[in-house]
PDB file of N, CA and C in Angstrom:
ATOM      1  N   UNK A   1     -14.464   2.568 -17.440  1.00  0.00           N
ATOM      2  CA  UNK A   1     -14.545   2.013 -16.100  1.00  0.00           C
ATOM      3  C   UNK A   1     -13.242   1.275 -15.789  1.00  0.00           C
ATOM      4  N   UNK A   2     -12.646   1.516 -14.556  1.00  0.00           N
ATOM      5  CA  UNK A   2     -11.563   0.828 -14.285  1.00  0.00           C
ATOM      6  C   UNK A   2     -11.842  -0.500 -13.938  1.00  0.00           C
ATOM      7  N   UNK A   3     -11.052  -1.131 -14.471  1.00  0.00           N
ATOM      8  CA  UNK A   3     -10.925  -2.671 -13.807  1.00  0.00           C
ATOM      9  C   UNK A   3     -10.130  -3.198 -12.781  1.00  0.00           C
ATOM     10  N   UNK A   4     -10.742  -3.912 -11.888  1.00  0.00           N
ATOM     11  CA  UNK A   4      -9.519  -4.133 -11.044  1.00  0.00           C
ATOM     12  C   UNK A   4     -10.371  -5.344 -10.236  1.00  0.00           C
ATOM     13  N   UNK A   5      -9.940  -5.788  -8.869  1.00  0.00           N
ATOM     14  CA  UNK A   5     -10.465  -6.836  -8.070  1.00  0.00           C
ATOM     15  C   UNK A   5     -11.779  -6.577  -7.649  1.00  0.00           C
ATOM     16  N   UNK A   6     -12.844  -7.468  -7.509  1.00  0.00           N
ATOM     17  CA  UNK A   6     -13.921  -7.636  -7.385  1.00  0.00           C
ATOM     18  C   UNK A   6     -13.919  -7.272  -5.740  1.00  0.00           C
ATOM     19  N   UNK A   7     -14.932  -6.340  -5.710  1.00  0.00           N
ATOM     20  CA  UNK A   7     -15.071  -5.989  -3.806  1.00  0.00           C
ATOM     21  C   UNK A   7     -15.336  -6.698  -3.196  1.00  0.00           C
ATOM     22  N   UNK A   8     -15.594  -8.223  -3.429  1.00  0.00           N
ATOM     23  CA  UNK A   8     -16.045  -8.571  -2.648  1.00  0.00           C
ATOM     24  C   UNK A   8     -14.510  -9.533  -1.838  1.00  0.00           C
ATOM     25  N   UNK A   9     -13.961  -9.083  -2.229  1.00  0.00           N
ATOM     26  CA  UNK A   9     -12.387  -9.678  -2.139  1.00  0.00           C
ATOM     27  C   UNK A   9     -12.416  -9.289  -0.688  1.00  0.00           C
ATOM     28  N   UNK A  10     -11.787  -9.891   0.744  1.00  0.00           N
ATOM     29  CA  UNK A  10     -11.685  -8.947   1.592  1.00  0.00           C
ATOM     30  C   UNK A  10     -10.141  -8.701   2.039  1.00  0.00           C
ATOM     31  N   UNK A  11      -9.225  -7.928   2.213  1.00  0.00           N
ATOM     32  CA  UNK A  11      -7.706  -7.795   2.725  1.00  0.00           C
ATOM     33  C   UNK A  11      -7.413  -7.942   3.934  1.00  0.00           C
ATOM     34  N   UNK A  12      -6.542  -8.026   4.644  1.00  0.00           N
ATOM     35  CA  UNK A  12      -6.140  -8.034   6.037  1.00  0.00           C
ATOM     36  C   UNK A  12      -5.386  -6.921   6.114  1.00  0.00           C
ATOM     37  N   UNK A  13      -4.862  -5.819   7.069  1.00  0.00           N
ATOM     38  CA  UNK A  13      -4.253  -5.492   7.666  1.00  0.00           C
ATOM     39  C   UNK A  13      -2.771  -5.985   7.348  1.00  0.00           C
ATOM     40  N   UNK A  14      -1.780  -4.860   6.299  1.00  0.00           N
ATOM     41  CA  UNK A  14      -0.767  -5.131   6.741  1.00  0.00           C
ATOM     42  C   UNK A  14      -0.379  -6.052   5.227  1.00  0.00           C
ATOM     43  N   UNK A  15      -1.350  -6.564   4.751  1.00  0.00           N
ATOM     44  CA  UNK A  15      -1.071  -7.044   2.723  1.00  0.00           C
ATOM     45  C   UNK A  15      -0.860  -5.417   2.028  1.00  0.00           C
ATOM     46  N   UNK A  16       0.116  -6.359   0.798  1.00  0.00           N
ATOM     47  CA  UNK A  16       0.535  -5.116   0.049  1.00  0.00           C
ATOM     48  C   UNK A  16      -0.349  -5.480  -1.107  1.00  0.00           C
ATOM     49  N   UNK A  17      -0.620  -4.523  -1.982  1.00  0.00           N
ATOM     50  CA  UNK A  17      -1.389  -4.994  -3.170  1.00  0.00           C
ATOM     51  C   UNK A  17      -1.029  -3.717  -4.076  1.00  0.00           C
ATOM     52  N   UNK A  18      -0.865  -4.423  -5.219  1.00  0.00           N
ATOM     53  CA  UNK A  18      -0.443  -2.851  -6.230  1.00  0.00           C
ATOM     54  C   UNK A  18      -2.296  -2.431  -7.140  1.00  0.00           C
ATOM     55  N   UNK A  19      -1.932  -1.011  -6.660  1.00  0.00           N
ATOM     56  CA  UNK A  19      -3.158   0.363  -6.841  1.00  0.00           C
ATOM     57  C   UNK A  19      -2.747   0.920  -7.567  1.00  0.00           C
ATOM     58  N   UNK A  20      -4.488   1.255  -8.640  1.00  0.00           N
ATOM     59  CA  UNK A  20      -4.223   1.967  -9.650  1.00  0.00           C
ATOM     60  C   UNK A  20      -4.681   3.565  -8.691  1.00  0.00           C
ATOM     61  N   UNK A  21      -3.733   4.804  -8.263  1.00  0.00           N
ATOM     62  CA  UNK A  21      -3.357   5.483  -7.475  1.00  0.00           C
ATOM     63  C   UNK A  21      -4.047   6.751  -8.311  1.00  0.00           C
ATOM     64  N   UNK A  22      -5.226   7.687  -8.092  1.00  0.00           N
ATOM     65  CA  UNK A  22      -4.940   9.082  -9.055  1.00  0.00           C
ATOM     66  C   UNK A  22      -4.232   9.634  -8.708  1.00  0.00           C
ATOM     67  N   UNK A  23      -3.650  10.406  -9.533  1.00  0.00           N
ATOM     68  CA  UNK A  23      -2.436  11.581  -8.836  1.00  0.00           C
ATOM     69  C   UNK A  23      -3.466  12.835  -8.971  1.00  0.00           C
ATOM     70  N   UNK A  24      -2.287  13.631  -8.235  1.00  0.00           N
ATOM     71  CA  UNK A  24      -3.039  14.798  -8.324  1.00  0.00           C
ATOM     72  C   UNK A  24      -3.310  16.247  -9.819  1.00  0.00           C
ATOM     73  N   UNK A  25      -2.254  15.492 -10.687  1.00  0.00           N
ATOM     74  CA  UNK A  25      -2.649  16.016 -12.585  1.00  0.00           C
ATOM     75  C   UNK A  25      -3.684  15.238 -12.575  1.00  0.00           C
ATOM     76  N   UNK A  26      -4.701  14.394 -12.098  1.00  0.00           N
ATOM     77  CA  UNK A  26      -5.421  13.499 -12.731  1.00  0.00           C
ATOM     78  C   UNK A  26      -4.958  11.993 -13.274  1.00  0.00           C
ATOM     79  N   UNK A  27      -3.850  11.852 -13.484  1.00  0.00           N
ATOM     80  CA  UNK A  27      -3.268  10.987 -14.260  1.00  0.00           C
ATOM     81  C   UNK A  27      -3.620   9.698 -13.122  1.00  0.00           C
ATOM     82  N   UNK A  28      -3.512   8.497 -13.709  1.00  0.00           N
ATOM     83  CA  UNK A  28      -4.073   7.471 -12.590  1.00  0.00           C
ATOM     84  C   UNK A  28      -2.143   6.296 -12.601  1.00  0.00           C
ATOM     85  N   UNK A  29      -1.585   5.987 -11.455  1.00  0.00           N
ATOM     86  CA  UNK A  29      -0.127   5.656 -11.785  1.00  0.00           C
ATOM     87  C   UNK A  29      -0.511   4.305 -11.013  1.00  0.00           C
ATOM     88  N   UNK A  30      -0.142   3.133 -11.290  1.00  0.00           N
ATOM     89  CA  UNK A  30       0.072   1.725 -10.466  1.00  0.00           C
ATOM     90  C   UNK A  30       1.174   2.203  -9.632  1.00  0.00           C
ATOM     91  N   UNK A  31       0.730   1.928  -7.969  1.00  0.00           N
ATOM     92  CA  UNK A  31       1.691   1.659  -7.064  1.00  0.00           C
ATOM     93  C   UNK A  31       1.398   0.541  -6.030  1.00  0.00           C
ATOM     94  N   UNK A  32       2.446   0.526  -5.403  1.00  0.00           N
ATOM     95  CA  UNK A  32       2.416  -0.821  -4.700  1.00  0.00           C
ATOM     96  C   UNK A  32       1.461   0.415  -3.124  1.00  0.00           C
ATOM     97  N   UNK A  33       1.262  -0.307  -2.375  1.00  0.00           N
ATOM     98  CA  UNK A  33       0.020   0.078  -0.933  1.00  0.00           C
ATOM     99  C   UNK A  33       0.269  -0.914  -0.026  1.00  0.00           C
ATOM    100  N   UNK A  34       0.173  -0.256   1.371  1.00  0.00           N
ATOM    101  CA  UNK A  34      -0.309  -0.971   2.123  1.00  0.00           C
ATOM    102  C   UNK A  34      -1.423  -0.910   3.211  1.00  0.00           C
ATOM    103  N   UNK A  35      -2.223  -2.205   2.931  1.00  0.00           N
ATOM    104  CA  UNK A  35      -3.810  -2.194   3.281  1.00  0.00           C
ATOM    105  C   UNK A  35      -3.533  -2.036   5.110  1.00  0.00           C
ATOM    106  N   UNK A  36      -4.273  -0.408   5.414  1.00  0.00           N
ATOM    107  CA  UNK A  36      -5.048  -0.417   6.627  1.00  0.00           C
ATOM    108  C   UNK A  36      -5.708  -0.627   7.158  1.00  0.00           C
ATOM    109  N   UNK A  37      -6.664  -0.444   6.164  1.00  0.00           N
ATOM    110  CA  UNK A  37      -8.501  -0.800   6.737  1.00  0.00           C
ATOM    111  C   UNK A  37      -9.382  -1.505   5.704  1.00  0.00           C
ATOM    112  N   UNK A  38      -9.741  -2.979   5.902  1.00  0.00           N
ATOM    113  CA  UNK A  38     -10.585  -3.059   4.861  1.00  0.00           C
ATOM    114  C   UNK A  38     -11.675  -3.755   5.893  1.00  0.00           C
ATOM    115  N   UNK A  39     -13.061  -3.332   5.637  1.00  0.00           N
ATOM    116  CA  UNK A  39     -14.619  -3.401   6.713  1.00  0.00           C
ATOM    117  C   UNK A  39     -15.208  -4.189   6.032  1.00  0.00           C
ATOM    118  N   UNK A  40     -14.766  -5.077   4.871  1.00  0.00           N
ATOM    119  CA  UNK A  40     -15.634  -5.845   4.087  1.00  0.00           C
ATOM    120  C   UNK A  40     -16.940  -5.000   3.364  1.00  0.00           C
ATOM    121  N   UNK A  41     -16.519  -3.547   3.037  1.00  0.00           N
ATOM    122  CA  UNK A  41     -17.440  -3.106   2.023  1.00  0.00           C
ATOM    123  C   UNK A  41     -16.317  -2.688   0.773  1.00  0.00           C
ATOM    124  N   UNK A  42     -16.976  -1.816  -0.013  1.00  0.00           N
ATOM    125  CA  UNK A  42     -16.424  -1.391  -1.264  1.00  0.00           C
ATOM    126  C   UNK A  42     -15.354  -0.866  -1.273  1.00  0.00           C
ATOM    127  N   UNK A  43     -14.993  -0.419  -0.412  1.00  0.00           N
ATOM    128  CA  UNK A  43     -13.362   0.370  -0.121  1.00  0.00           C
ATOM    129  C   UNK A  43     -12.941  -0.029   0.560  1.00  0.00           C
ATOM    130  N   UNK A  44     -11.684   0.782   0.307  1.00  0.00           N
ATOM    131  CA  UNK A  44     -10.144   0.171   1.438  1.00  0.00           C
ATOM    132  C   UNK A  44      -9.454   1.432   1.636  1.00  0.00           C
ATOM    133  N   UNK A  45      -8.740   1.451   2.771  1.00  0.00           N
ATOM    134  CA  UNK A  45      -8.227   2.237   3.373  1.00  0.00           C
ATOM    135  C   UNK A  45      -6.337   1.759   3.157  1.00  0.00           C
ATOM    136  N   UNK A  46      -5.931   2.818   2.243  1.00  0.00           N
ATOM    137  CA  UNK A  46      -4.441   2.504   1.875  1.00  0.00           C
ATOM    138  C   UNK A  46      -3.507   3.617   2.022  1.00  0.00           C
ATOM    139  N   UNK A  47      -1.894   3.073   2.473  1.00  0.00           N
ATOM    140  CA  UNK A  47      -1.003   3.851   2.646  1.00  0.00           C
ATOM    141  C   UNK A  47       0.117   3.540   1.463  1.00  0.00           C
ATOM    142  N   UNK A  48       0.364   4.883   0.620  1.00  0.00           N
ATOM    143  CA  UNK A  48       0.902   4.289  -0.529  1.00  0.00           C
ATOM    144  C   UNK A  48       2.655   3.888  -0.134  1.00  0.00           C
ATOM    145  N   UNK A  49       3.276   3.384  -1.056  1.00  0.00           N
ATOM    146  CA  UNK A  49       4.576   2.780  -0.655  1.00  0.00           C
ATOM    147  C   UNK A  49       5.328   3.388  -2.152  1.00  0.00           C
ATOM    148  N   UNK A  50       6.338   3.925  -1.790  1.00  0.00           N
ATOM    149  CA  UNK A  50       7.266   4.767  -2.615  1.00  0.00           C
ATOM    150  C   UNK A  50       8.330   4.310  -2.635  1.00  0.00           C
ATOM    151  N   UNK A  51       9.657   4.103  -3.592  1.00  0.00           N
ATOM    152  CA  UNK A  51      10.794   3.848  -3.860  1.00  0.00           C
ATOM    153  C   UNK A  51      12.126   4.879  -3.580  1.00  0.00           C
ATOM    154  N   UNK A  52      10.873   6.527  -3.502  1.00  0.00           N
ATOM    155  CA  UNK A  52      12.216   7.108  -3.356  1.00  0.00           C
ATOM    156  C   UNK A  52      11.884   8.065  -1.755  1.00  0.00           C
ATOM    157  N   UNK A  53      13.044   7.767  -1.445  1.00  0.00           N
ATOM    158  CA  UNK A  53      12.837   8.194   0.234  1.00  0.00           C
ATOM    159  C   UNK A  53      12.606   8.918   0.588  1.00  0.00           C
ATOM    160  N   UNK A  54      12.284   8.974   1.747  1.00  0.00           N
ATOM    161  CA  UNK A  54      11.233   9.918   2.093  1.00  0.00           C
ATOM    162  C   UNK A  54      11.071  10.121   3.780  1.00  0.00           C
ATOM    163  N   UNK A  55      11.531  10.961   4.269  1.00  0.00           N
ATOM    164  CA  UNK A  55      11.631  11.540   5.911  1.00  0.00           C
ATOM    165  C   UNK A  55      10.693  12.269   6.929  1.00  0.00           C
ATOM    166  N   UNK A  56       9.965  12.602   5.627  1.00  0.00           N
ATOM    167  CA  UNK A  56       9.004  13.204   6.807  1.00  0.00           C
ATOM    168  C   UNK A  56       8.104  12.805   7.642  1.00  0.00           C
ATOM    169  N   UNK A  57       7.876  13.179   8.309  1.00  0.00           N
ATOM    170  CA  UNK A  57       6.533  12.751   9.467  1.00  0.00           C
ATOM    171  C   UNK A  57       5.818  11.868   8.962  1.00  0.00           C
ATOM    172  N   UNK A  58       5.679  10.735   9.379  1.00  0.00           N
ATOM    173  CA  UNK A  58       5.001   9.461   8.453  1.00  0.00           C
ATOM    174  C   UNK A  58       4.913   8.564   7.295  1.00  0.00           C
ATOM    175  N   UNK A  59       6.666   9.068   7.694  1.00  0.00           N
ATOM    176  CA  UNK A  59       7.406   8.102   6.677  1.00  0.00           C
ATOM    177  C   UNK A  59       8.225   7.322   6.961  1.00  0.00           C
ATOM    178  N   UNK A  60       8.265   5.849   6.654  1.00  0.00           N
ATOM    179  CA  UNK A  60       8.866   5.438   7.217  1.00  0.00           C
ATOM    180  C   UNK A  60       9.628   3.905   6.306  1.00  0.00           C
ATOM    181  N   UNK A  61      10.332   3.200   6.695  1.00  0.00           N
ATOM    182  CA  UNK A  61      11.507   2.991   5.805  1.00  0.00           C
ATOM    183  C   UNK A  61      11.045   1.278   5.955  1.00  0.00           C
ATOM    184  N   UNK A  62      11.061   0.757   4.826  1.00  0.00           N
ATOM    185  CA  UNK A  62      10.508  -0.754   5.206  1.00  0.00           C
ATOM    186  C   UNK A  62      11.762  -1.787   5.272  1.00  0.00           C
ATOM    187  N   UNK A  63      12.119  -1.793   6.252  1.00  0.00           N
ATOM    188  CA  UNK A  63      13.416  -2.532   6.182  1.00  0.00           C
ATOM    189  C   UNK A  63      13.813  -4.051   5.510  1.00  0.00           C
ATOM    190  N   UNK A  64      12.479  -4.828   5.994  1.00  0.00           N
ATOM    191  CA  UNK A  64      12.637  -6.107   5.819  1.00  0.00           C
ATOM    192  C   UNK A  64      11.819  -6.566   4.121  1.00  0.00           C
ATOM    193  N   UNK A  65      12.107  -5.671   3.090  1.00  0.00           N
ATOM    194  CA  UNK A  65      11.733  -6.109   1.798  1.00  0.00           C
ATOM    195  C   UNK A  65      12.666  -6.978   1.314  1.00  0.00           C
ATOM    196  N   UNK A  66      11.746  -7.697   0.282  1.00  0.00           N
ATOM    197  CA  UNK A  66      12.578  -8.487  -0.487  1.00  0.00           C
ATOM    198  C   UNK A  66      11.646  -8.700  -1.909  1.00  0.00           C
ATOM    199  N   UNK A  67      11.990  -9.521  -2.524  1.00  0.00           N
ATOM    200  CA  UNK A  67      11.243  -9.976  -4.006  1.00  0.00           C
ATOM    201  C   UNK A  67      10.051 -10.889  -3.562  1.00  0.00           C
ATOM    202  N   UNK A  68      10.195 -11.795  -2.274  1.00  0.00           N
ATOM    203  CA  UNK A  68       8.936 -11.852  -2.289  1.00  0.00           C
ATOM    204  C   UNK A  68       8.148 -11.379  -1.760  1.00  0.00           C
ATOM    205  N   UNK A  69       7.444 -10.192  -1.519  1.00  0.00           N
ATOM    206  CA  UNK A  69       6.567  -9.667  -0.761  1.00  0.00           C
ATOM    207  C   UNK A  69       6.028  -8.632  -2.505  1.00  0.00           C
ATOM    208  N   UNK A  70       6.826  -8.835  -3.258  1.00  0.00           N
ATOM    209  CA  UNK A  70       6.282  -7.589  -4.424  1.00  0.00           C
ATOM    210  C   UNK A  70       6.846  -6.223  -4.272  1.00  0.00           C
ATOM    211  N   UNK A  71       8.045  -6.048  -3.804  1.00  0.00           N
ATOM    212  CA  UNK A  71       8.887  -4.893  -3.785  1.00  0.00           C
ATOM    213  C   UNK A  71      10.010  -5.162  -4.039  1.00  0.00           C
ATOM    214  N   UNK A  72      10.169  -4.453  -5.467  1.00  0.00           N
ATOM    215  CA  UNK A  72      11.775  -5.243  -6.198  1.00  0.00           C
ATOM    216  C   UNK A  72      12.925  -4.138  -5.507  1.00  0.00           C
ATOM    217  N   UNK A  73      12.341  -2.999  -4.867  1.00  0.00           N
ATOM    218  CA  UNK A  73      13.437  -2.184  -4.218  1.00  0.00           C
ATOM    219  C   UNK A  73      13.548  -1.732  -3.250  1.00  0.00           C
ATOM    220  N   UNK A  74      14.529  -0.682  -2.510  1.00  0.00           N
ATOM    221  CA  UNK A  74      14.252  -0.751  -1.105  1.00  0.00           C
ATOM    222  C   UNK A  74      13.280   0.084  -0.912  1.00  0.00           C
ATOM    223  N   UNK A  75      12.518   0.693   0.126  1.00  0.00           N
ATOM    224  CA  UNK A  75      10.454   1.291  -0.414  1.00  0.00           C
ATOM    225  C   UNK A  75      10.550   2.115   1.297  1.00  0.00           C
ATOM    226  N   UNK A  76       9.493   2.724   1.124  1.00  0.00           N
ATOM    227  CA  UNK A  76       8.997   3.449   2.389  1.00  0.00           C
ATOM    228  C   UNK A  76       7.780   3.660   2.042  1.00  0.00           C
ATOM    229  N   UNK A  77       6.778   3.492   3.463  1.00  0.00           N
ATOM    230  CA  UNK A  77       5.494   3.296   3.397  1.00  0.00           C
ATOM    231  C   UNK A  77       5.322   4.797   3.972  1.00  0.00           C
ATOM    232  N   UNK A  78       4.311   5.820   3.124  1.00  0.00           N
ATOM    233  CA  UNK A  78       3.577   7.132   3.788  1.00  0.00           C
ATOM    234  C   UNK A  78       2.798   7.050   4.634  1.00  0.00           C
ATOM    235  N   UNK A  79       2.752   6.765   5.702  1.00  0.00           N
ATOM    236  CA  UNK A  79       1.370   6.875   6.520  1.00  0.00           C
ATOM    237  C   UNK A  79       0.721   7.818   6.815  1.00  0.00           C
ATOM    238  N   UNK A  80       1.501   9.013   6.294  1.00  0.00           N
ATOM    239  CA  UNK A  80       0.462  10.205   6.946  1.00  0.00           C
ATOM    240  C   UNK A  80      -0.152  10.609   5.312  1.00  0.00           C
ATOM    241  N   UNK A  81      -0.341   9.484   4.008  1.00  0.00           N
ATOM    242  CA  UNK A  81      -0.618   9.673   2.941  1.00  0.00           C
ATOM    243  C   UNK A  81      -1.737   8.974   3.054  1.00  0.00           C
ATOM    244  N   UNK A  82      -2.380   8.542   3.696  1.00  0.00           N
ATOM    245  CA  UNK A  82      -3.357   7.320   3.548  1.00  0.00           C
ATOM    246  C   UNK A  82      -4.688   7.640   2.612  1.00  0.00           C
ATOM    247  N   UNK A  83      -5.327   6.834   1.613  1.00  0.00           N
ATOM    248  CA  UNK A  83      -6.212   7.237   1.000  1.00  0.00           C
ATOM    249  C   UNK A  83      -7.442   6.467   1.415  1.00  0.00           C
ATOM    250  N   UNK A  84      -8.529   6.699   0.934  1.00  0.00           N
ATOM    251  CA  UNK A  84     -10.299   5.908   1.125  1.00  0.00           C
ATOM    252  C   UNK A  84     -10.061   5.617  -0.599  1.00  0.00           C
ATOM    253  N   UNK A  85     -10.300   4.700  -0.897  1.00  0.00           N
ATOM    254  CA  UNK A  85     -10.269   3.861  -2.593  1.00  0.00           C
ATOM    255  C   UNK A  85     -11.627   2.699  -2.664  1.00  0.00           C
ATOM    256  N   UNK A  86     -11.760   2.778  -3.560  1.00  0.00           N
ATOM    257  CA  UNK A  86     -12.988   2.193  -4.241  1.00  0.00           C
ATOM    258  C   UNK A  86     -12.204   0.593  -4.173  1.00  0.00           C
ATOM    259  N   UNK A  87     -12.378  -0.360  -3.969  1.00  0.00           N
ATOM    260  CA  UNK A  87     -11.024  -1.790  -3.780  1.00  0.00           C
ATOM    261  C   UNK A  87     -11.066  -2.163  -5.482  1.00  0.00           C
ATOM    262  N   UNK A  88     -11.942  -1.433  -6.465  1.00  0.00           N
ATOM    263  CA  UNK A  88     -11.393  -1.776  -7.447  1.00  0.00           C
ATOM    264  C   UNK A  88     -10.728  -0.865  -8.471  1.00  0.00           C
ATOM    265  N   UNK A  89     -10.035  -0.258  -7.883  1.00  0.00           N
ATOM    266  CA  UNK A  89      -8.600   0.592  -8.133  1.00  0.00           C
ATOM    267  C   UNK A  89      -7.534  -0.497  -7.615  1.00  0.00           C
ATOM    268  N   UNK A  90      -7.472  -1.728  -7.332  1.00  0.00           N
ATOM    269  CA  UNK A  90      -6.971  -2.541  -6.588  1.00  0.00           C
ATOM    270  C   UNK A  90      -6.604  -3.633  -7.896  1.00  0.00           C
ATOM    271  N   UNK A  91      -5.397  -3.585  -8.682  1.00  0.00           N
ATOM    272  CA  UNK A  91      -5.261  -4.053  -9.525  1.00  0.00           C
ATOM    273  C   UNK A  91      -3.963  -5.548  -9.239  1.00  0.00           C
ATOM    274  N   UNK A  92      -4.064  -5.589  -8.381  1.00  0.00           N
ATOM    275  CA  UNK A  92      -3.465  -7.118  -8.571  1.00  0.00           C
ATOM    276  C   UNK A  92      -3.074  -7.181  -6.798  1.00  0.00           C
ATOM    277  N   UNK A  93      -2.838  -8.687  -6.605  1.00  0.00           N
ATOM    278  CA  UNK A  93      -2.310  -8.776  -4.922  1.00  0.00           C
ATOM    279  C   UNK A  93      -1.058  -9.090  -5.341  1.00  0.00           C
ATOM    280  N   UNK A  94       0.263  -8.385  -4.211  1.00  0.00           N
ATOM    281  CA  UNK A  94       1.425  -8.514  -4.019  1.00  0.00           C
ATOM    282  C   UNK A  94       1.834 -10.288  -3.929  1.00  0.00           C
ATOM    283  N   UNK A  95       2.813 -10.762  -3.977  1.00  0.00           N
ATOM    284  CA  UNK A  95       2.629 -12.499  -3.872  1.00  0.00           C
ATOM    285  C   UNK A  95       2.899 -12.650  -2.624  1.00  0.00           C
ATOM    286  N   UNK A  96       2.945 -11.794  -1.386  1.00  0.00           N
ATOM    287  CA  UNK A  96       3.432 -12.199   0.016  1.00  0.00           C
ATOM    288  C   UNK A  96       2.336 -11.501   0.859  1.00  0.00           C
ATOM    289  N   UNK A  97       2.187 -11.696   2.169  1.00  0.00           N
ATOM    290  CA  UNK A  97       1.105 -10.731   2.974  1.00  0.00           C
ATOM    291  C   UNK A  97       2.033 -10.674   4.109  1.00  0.00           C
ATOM    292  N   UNK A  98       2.615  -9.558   4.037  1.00  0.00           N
ATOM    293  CA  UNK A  98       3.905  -9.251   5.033  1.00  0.00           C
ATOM    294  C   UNK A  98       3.462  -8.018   6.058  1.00  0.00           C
ATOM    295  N   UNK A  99       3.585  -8.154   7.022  1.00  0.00           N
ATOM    296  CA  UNK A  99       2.426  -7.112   8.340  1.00  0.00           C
ATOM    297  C   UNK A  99       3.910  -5.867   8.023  1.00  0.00           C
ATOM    298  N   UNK A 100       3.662  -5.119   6.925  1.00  0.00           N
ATOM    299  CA  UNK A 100       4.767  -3.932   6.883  1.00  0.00           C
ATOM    300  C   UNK A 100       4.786  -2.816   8.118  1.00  0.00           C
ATOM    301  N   UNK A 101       3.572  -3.026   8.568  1.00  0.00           N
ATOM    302  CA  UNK A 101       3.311  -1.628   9.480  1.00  0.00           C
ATOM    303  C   UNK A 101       3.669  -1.906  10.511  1.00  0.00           C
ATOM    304  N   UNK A 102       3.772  -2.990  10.944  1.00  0.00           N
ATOM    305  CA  UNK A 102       4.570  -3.191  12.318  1.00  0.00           C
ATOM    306  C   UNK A 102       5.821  -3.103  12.616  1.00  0.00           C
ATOM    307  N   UNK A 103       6.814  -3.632  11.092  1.00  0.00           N
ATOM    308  CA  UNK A 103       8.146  -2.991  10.497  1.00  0.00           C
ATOM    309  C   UNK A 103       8.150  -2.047  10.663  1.00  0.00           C
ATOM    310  N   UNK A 104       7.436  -0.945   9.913  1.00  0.00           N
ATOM    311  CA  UNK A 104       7.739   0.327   9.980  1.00  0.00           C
ATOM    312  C   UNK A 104       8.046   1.071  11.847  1.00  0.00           C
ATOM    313  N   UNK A 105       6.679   0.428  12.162  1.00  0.00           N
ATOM    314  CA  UNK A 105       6.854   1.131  13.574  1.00  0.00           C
ATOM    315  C   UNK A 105       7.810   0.452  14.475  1.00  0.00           C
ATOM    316  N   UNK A 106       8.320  -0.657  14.267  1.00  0.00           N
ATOM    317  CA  UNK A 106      10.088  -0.869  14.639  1.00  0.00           C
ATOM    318  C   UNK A 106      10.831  -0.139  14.264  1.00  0.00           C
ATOM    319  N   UNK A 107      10.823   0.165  12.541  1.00  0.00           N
ATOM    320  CA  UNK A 107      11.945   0.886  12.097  1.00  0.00           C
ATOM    321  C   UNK A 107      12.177   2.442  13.197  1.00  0.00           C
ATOM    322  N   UNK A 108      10.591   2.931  13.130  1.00  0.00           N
ATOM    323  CA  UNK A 108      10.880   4.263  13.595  1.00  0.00           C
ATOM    324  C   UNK A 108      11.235   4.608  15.175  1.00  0.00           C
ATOM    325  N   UNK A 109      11.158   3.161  15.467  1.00  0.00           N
ATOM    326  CA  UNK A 109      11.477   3.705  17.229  1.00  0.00           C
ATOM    327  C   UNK A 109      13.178   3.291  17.181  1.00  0.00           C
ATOM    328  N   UNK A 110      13.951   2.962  15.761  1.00  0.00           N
ATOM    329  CA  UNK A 110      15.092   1.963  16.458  1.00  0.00           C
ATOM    330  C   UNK A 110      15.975   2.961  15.690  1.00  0.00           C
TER     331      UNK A 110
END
């Protein structure tokens, strides 16, 4: 059984939190996310956040990172990657709650 944060935890819109992520070998990888949807039940609705860049359609470039938000590099958030997760695949909170998605959708109009 995976361990991770208790559901009853609830997120806001726009916190990053690092996810234990399955891939698609099966293999399960910690990445950093950022929370879309959480309804105060068992899941969360996440867009994963990647280090190596990435252009396509719903991708988009997080400009304003730093060390404190929990992204030691420069990152781009997938939005057209978004997953439904159990919140305890949800293995630790980022140390900042930084509204990335509103960044992003600056980044992409500018």
């Amino acid at each position: 059984m995976m361990k991770g944060m208790p559901f009853m935890t609830n997120y806001n819109f726009g916190e990053i939190v690092l996810v234990a992520f399955p891939q698609h070998n099966g293999t399960i990888k910690k990445r950093p996310a950022l929370v879309v949807l959480d309804i105060g039940d068992a899941d969360i609705v996440l867009a994963p956040i990647t280090t190596t860049k990435r252009t396509a359609p719903g991708d988009y470039e997080l400009r304003d990172w730093s060390s404190e938000t929990g992204l030691l590099k420069k990152s781009w958030v997938r939005l057209a990657k978004v997953s439904c997760l159990e919140k305890r695949a949800i293995v630790d909170n980022a140390p900042s709650h930084h509204r990335w998605y509103r960044h992003a959708q600056y980044a992409s109009a500018h």
